[in-house]
Protein backbone atom coordinates (compact mmCIF):
# COMPACT_ATOMS: atom_id res chain seq x y z
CA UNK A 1 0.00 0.00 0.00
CA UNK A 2 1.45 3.71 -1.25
CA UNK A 3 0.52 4.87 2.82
CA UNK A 4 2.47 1.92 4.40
CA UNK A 5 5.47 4.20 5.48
CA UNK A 6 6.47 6.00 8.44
CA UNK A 7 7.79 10.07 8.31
CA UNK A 8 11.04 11.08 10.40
CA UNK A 9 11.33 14.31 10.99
CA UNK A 10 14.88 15.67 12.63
CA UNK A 11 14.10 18.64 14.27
CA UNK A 12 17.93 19.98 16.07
CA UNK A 13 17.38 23.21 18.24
CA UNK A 14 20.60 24.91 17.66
CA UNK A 15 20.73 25.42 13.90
CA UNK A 16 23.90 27.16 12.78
CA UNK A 17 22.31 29.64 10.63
CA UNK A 18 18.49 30.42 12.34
CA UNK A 19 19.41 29.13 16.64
CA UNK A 20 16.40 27.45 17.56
CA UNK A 21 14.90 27.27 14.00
CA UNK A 22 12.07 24.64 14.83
CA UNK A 23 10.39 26.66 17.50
CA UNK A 24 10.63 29.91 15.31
CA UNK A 25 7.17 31.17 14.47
CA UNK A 26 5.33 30.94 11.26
CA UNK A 27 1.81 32.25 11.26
CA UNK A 28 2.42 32.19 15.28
CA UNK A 29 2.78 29.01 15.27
CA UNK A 30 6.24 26.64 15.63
CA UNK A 31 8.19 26.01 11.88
CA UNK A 32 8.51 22.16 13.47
CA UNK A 33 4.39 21.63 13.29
CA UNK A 34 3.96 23.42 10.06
CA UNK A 35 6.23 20.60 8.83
CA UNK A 36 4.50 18.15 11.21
CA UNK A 37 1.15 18.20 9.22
CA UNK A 38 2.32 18.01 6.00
CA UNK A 39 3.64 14.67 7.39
CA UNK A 40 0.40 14.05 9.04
CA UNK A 41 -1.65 14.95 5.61
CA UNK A 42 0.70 12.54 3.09
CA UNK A 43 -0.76 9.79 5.33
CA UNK A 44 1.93 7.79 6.97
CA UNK A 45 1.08 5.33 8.90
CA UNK A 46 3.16 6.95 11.95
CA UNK A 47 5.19 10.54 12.14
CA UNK A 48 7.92 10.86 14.28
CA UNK A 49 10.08 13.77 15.38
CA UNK A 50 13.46 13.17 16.80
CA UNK A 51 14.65 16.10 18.48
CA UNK A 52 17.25 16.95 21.14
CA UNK A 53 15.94 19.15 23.33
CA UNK A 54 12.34 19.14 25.33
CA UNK A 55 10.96 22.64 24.76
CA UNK A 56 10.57 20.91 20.80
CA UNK A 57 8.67 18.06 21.86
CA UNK A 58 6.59 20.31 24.56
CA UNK A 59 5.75 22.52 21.22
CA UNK A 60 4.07 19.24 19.10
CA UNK A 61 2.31 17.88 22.30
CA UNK A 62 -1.40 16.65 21.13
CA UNK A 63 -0.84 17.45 17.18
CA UNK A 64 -0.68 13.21 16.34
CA UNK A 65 3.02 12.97 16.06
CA UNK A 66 5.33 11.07 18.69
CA UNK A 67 8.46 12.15 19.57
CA UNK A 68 11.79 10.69 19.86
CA UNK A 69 14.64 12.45 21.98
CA UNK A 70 17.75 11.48 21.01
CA UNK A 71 21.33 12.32 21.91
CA UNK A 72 22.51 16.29 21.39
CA UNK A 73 25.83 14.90 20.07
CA UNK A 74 24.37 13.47 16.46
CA UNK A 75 26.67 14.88 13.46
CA UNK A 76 23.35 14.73 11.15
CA UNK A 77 20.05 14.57 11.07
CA UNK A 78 20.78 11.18 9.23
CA UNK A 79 22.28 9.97 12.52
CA UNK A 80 19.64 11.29 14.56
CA UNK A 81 16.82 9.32 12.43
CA UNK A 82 18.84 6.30 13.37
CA UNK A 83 18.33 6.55 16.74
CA UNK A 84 14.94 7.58 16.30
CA UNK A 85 14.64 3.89 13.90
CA UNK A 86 15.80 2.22 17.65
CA UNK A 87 13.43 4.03 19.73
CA UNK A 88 10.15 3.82 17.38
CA UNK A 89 11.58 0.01 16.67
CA UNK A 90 11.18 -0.06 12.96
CA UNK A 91 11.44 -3.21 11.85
CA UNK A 92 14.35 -3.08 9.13
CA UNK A 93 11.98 -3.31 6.65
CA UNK A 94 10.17 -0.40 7.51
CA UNK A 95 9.65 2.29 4.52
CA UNK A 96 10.61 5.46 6.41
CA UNK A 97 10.93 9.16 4.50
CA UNK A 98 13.24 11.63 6.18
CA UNK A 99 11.44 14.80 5.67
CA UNK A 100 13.44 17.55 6.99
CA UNK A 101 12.37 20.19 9.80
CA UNK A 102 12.83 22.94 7.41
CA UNK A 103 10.16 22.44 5.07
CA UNK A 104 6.71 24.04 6.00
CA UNK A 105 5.33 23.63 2.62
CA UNK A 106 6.11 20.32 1.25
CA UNK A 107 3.35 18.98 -0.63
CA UNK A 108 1.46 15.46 0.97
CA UNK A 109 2.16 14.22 -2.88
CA UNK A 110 5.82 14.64 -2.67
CA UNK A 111 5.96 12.93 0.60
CA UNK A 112 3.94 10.05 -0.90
CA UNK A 113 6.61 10.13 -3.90
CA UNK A 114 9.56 9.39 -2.26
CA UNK A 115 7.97 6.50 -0.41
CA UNK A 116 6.79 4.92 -3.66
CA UNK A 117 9.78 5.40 -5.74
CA UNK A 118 11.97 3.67 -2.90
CA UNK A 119 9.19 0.92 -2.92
CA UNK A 120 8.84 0.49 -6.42
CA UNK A 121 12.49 0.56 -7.51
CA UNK A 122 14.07 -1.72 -4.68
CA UNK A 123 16.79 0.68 -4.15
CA UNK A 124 18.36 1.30 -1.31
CA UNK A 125 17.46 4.84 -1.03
CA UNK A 126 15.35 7.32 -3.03
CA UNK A 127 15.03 11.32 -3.40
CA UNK A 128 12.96 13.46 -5.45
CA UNK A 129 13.81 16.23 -7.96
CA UNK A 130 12.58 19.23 -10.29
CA UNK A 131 13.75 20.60 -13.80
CA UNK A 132 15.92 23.64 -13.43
CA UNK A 133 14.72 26.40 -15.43
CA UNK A 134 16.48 29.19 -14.33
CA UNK A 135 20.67 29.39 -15.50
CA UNK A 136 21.04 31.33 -11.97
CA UNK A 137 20.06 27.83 -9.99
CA UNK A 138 22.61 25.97 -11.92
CA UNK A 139 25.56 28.31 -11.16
CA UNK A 140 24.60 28.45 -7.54
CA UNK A 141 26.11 26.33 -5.19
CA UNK A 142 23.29 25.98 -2.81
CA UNK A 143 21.35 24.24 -5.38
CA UNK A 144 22.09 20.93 -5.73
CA UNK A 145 22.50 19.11 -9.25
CA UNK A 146 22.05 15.69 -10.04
CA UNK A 147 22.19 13.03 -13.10
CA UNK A 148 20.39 10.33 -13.69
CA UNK A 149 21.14 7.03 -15.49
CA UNK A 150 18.62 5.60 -17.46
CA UNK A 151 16.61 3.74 -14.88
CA UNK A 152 16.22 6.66 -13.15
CA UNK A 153 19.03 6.22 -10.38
CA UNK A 154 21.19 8.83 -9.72
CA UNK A 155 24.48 8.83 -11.08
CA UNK A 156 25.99 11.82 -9.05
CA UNK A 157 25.15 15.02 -7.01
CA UNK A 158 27.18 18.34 -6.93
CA UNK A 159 26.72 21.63 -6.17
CA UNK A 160 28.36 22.65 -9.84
CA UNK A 161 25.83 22.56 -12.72
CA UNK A 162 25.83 18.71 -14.24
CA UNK A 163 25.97 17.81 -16.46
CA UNK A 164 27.92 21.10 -18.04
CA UNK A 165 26.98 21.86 -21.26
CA UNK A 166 30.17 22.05 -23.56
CA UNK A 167 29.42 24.05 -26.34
CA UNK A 168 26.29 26.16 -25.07
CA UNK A 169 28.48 27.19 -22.27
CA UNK A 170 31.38 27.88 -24.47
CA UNK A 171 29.23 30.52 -26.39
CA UNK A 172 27.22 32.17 -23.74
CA UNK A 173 26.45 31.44 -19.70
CA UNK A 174 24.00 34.01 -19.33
CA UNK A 175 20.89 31.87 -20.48
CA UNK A 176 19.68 28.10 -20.04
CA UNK A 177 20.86 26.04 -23.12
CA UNK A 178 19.00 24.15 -24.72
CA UNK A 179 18.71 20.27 -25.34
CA UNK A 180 19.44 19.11 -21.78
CA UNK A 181 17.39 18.00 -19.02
CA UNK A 182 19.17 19.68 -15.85
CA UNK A 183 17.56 18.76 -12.61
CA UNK A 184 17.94 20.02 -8.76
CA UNK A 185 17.85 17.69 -5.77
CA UNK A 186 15.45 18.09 -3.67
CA UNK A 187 16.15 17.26 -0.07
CA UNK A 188 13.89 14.70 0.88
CA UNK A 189 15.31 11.12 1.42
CA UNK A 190 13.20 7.55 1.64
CA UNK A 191 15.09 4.10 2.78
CA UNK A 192 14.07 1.09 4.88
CA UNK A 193 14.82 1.28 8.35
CA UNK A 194 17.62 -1.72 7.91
CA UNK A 195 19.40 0.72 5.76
CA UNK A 196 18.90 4.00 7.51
CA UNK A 197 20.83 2.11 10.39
CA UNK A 198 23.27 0.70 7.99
CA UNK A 199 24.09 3.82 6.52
CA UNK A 200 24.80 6.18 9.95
CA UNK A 201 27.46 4.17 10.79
CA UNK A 202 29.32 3.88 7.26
CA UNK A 203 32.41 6.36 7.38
CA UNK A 204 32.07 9.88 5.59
CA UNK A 205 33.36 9.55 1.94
CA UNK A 206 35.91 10.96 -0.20
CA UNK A 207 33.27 12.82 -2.67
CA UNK A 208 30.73 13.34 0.17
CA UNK A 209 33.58 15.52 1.78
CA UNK A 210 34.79 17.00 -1.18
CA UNK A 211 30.98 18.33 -2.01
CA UNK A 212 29.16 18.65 1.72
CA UNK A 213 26.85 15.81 0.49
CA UNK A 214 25.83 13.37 2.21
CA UNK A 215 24.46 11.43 -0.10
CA UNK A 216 27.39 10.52 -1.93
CA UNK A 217 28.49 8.33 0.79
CA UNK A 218 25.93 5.91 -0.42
CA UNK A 219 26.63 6.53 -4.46
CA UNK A 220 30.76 6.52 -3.53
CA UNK A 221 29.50 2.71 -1.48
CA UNK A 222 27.83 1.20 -4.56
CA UNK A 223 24.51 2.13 -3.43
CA UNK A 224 21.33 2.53 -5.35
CA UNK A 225 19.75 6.45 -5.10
CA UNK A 226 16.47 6.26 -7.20
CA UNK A 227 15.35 9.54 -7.97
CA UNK A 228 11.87 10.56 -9.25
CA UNK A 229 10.39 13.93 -10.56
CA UNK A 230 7.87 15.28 -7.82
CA UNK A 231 4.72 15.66 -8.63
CA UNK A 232 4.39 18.97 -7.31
CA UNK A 233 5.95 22.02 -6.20
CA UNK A 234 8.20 22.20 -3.09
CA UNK A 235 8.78 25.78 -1.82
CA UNK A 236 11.74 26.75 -0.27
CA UNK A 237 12.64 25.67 2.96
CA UNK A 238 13.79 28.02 5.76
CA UNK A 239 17.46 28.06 6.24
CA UNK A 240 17.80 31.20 7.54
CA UNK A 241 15.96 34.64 9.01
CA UNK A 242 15.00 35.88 5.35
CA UNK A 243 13.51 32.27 4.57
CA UNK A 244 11.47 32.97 7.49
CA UNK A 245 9.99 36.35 6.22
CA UNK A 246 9.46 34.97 2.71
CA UNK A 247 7.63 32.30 4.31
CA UNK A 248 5.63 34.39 6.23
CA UNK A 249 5.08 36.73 2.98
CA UNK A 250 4.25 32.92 1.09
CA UNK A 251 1.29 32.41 3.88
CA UNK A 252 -0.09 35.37 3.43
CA UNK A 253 -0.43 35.24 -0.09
CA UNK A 254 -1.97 31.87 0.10
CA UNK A 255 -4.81 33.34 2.28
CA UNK A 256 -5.33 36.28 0.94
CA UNK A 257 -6.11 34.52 -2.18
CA UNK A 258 -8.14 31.97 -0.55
CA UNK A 259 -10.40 34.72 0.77
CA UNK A 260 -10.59 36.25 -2.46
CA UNK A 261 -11.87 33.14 -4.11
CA UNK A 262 -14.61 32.67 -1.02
CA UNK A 263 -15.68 36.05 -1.51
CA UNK A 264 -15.89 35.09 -5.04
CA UNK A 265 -17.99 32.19 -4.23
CA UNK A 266 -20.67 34.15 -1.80
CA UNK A 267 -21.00 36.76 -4.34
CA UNK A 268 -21.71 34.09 -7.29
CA UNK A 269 -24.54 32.62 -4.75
CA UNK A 270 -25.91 35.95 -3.47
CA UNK A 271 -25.99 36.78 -7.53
C-alpha cells in the first residue's frame, strides 16, 4: 500500500544559521508543526520527530506525532533518524521518508513520492527532484544538481551545474541552453529502516567531503539512489531569518487569495 510508510522528521534546536529554527514562528505558530502536518496529511502510517531538546517536543504535544529524543551529540540529522529507527523500533523493513524540519510547505504528494519510488524501484534509497529552469540555480552552489542514469538512479550530485553543457556554455552562460534536461535535488530522502541504520554508521566519503553531500556516501559505497520527478511544487525551505519572512510573505499570499476566491464564491450565490 502507497501509505504503508512511516515520516522522520529531525528537528535539532541549535541550527547554525536560524538558533532554535524549529520553535521559530510561522503564522504564530512553531516552523517544526507546520512541517509536522504536512507529514500528518501525506498519510503515513506513523510521524515521528526526533529532536534533542524538550521545549521541541513540549511545542508538538497533542498534534498526532510522537516524539523521539535522542542524543545532542548526532553529526546529522541522518544519525539522529537512526536513533529515532531504535526508539520507534522499525522493523528493518520499515519504509521510512526523512522529511526535513525545514520544510513548511512540502506537498502530501511529494511525501507520498519518495515512499513509492523507494518501494517500487528496490533501491536502497530514493530522493525526489525538479527541472531547473532558471541558469542562476545551476551556477549556484546551494542548489544541488544531479544526473540520472537511465533507470532513473542517480548517477551523481554536486553543487556545480551537471551535467555542463560544452558548447552552449562555451558561447554564452547568461541563459539556459537548450537540449538538456538539468535537474535540482530536492532534499527529501526515503530508505528502509535496515538501511537507515546501515548507513549512519558507514564512514564519511571521499566525494561526500569534497561536495558537503551526504548522499554521496551511499553513491561513492555502490549504493542505489532512485530519484523521481515530484509531482508537485516544493517551496523553499527556511534556512535562515529571510527564509522565514518569505515564508511568512508565502502564507499570506496563500490566504489572501483563498479569501478572495470565497468572496468570489458568496457573491456568485448571493448573484
Amino acid at each position: 500500500m502507497s501509505q504503508d510508510f512511516v515520516v522522520a522528521i529531525p528537528a535539532r534546536y541549535a541550527a547554525s544559521r536560524l538558533p532554535g529554527k524549529p520553535l521559530r514562528e510561522l503564522a504564530g505558530e512553531p516552523l517544526v508543526l507546520h512541517v509536522a502536518r504536512r507529514a500528518l496529511a501525506a498519510g503515513a502510517r506513523e510521524v515521528w520527530i526526533a529532536t534533542d531538546d524538550a521545549r521541541i517536543a513540549d511545542a508538538l504535544k497533542d498534534c498526532g506525532v510522537q516524539v523521539a529524543m535522542t542524543s545532542p551529540d548526532h553529526a546529522s540529522g541522518t544519525d539522529r533518524l537512526a536513533e529515532c529507527a531504535d526508539i520507534a523500533g522499525w522493523r528493518d523493513d520499515t519504509v521510512v521518508v526523512n522529511l526535513q524540519g525545514d520544510e513548511p510547505f512540502a506537498p502530501a504528494a511529494g511525501i507520498v513520492a519518495v515512499a513509492d519510488a523507494l518501494r517500487d524501484s528496490g533501491a536502497e534509497m530514493s530522493t525526489l527532484a525538479v527541472a531547473v529552469t532558471e541558469v542562476e540555480t545551476l551556477f549556484d552552489p546551494n542548489a544541488v544538481k544531479l544526473v540520472r542514469a537511465a533507470n532513473g538512479d542517480a548517477l551523481y550530485f554536486s553543487r556545480a551545474p551537471i551535467p555542463w553543457p560544452r558548447d552552449a556554455f562555451a558561447k554564452d552562460r547568461e541563459r539556459m541552453p537548450g537540449g538538456g534536461d538539468w535537474l535540482r535535488h530536492i532534499g527529501i530522502y526515503g530508505y528502509r529502516a535496515g538501511f537507515l541504520r546501515k548507513f549512519a554508521k558507514m564512514r564519511p566519503g571521499r566525494l561526500e567531503q569534497i561536495e558537503s553531500l551526504e548522499q554521496l556516501r551511499a553513491l561513492e559505497a555502490g549504493y542505489r539512489i532512485a530519484v523521481g520527478i515530484t509531482p508537485e511544487a516544493f517551496p523553499p525551505g527556511v534556512d535562515t531569518p529571510e527564509d522565514l519572512a518569505r515564508a511568512e510573505a508565502f502564507l499570506a499570499a496563500q490566504g489572501a487569495a483563498g479569501e478572495g476566491a470565497a468572496d468570489k464564491g458568496a457573491a456568485g450565490q448571493g448573484a
